[in-house]
Protein backbone atom coordinates (compact mmCIF):
# COMPACT_ATOMS: atom_id res chain seq x y z
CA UNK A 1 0.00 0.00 0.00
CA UNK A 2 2.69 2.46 0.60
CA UNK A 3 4.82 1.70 -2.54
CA UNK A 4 1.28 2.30 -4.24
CA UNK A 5 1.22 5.94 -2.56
CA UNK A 6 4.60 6.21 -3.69
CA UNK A 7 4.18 5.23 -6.91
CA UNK A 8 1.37 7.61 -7.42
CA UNK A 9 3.13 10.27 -6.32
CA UNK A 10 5.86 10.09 -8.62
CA UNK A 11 3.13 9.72 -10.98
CA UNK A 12 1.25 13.55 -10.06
CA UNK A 13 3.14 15.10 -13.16
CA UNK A 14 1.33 12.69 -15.83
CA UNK A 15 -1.98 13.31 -13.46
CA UNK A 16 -1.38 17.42 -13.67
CA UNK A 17 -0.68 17.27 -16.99
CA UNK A 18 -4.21 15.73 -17.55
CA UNK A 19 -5.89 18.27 -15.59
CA UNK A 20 -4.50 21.08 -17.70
CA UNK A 21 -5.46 19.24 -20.61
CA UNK A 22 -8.91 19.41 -19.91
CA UNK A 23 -9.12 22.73 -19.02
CA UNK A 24 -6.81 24.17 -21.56
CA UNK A 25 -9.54 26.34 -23.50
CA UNK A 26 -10.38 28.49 -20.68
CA UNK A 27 -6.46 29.79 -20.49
CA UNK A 28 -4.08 28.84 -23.35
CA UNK A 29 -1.21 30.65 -21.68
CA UNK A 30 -1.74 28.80 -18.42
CA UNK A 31 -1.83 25.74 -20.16
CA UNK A 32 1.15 26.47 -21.90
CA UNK A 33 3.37 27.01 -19.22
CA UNK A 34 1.43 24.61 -17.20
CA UNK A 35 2.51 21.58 -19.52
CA UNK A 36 6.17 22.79 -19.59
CA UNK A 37 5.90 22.51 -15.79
CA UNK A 38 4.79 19.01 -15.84
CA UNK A 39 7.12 17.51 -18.11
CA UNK A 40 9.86 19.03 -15.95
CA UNK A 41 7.74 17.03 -13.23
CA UNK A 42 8.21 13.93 -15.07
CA UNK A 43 11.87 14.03 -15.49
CA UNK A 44 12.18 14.78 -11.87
CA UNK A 45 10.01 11.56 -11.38
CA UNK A 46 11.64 9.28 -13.88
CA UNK A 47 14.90 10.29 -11.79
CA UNK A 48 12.80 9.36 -8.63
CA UNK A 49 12.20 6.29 -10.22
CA UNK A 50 15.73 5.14 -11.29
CA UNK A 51 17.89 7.31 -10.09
CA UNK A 52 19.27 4.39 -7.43
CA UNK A 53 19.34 1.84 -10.13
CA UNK A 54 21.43 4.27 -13.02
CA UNK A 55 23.60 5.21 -9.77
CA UNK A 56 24.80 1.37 -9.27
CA UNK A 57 25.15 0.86 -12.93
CA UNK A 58 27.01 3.59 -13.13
CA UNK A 59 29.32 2.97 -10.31
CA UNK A 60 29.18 -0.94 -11.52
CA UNK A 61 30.84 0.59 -14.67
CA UNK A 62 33.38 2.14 -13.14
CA UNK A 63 34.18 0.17 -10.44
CA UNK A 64 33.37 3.09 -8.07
CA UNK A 65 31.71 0.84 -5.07
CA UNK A 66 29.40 2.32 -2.65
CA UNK A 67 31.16 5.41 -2.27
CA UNK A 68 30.61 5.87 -6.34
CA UNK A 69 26.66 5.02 -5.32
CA UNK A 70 26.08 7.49 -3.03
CA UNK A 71 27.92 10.15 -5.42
CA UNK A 72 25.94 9.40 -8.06
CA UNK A 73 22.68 9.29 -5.73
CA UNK A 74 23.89 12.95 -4.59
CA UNK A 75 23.72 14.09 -7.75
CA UNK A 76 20.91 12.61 -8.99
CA UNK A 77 19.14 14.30 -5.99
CA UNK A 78 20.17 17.23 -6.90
CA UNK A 79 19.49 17.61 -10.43
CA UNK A 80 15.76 16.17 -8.91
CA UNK A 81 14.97 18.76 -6.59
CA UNK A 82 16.34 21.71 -9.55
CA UNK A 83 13.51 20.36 -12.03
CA UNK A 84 11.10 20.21 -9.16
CA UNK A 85 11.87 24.00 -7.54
CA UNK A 86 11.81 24.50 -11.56
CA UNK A 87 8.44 23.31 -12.23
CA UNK A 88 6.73 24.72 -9.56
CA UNK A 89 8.25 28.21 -10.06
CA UNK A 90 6.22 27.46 -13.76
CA UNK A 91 3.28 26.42 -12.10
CA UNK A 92 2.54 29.38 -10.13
CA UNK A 93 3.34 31.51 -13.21
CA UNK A 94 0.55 29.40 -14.51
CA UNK A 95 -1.72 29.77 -11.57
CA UNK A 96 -1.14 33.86 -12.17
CA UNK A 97 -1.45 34.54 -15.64
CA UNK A 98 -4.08 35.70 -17.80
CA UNK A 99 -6.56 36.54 -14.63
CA UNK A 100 -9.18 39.51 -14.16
CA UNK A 101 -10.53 37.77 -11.13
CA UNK A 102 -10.29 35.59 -8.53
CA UNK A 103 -6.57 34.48 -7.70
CA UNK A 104 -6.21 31.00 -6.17
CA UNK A 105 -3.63 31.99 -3.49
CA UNK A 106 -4.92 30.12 -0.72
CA UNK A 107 -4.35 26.95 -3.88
CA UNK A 108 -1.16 28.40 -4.63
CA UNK A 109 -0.06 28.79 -1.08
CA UNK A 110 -0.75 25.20 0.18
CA UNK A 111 1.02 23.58 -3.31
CA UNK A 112 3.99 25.91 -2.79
CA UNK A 113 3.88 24.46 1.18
CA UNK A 114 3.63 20.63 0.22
CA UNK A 115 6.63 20.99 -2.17
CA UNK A 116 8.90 22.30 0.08
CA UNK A 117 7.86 20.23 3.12
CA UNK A 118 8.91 17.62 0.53
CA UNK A 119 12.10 18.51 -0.19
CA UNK A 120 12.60 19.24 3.47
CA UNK A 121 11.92 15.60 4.41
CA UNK A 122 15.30 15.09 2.22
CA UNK A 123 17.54 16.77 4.94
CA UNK A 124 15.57 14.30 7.87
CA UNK A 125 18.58 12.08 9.01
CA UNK A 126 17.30 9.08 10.87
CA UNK A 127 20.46 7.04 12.86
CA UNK A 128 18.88 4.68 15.67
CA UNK A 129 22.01 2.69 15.87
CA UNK A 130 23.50 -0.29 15.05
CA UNK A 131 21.22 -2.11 17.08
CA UNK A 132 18.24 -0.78 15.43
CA UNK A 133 19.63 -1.25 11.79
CA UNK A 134 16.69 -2.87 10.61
CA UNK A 135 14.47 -0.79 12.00
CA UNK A 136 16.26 2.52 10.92
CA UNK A 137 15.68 1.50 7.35
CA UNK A 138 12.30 0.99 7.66
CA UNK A 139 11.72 5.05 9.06
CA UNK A 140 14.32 5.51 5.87
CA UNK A 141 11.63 4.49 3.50
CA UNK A 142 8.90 5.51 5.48
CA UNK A 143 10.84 9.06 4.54
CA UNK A 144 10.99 8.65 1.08
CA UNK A 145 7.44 7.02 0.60
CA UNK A 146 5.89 10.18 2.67
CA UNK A 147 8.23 12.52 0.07
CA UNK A 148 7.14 11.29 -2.84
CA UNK A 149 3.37 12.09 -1.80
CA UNK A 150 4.21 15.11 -0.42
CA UNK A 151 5.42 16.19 -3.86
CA UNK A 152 3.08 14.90 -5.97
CA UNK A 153 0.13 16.19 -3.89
CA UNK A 154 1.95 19.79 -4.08
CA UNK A 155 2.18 19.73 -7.90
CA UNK A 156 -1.34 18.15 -8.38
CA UNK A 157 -2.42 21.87 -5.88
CA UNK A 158 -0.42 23.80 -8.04
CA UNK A 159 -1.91 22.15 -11.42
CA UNK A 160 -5.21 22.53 -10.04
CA UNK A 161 -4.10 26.46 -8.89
CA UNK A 162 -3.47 26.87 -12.59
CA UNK A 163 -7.19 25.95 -14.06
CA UNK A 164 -8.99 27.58 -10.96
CA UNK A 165 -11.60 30.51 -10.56
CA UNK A 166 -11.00 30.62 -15.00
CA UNK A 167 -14.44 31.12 -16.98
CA UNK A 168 -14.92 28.46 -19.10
CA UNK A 169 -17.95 27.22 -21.40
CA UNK A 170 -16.48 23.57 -21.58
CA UNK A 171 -19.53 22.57 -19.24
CA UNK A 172 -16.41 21.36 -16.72
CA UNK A 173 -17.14 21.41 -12.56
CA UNK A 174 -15.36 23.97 -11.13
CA UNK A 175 -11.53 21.93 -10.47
CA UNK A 176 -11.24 22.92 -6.49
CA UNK A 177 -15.06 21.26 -6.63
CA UNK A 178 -14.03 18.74 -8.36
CA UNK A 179 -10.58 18.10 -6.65
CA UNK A 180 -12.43 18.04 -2.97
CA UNK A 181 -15.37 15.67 -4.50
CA UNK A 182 -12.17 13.19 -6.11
CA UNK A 183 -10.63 13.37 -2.04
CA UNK A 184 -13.71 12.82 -0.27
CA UNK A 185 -14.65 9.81 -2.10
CA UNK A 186 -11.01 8.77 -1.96
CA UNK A 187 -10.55 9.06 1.45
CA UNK A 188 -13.79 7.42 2.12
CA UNK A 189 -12.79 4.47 0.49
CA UNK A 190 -9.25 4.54 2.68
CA UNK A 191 -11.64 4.83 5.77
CA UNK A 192 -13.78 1.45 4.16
CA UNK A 193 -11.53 -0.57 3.85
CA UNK A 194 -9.71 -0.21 6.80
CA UNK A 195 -13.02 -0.47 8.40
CA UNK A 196 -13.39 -3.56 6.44
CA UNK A 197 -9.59 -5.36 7.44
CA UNK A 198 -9.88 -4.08 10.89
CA UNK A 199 -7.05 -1.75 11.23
């Protein structure tokens, strides 16, 4: 279950992207800049994705060892977090453009929050010991599972930012209607079926 939430949050770009898609007639300059933002997003996730495993290639390849890993991994990182801070500089260009109304800031605000709580998690150093080894790498992915959400649930906010409060005769919901109907019913079905196994 949390690989899934992992998984999906790596996978927010794709989902963003989507959104825009469908509301790209009621701001072509949002959606513009929206979709630049989002396949910046999905670099950053395909290096979320196999970062690790290009890092021991790599070091396989050059006989580098762990200490080649982790460089790599640092790097990797790095170049992550740029297309990320990247992206979501585009996506609240997005959110602010071509507007003679309503500004989502409170939207904005709360993407622009989950992002950098996510990147914070990054500089969270867990060390329980030698005797707790075991358990030390199971906060470590803990970390990284709750990191990938937190990013991909900022840059779903700030793809939703970008299409909100925008006129539109596409006959679409209102997205923040839509986006809160979408969590309710998805956080009622978390609540079933933990109802259901128990827990």
């Amino acid at each position: 279950m949390l690989r899934v939430v992992e998984i999906i949050g790596l996978l927010a770009p794709i989902g963003g992207a989507v959104l825009l898609f469908l509301y790209r007639k009621r701001s072509r300059i949002a959606y513009a800049w929206g979709i630049i933002a989002c396949l910046l997003g999905v670099a950053a996730s395909g290096i979320g994705l196999f970062g690790l495993r290009l890092s021991i290639l790599g070091a396989i390849e050059t006989d580098a060892g762990v200490t080649g890993v982790v460089q790599r991994m640092d790097s990797w990182t790095l170049l992550r977090f740029a297309l990320l801070v990247l992206a979501t500089g585009l996506l609240v260009i997005a959110a602010s453009v071509d507007r003679y109304k309503t500004r989502p800031v409170r939207w904005m605000l709360s993407g622009i929050a989950l992002t950098i709580l996510g990147v914070g998690v990054q500089f969270v150093v867990v060390d329980l010991g030698s005797q707790h080894q075991r358990l030390t790498a199971i906060v470590g992915v803990a970390l990284e599972i709750a990191q990938a959400a937190l990013l991909g649930l900022g840059f779903l906010v700030l793809c939703i930012a970008a299409v909100a409060y925008r006129e539109g005769r596409d006959g679409r919901q209102e997205p923040t209607r839509l986006a809160a109907r979408i969590g309710s019913t998805m956080w009622r079905l978390y609540t079933d079926s933990r109802r259901r196994t128990g827990r």
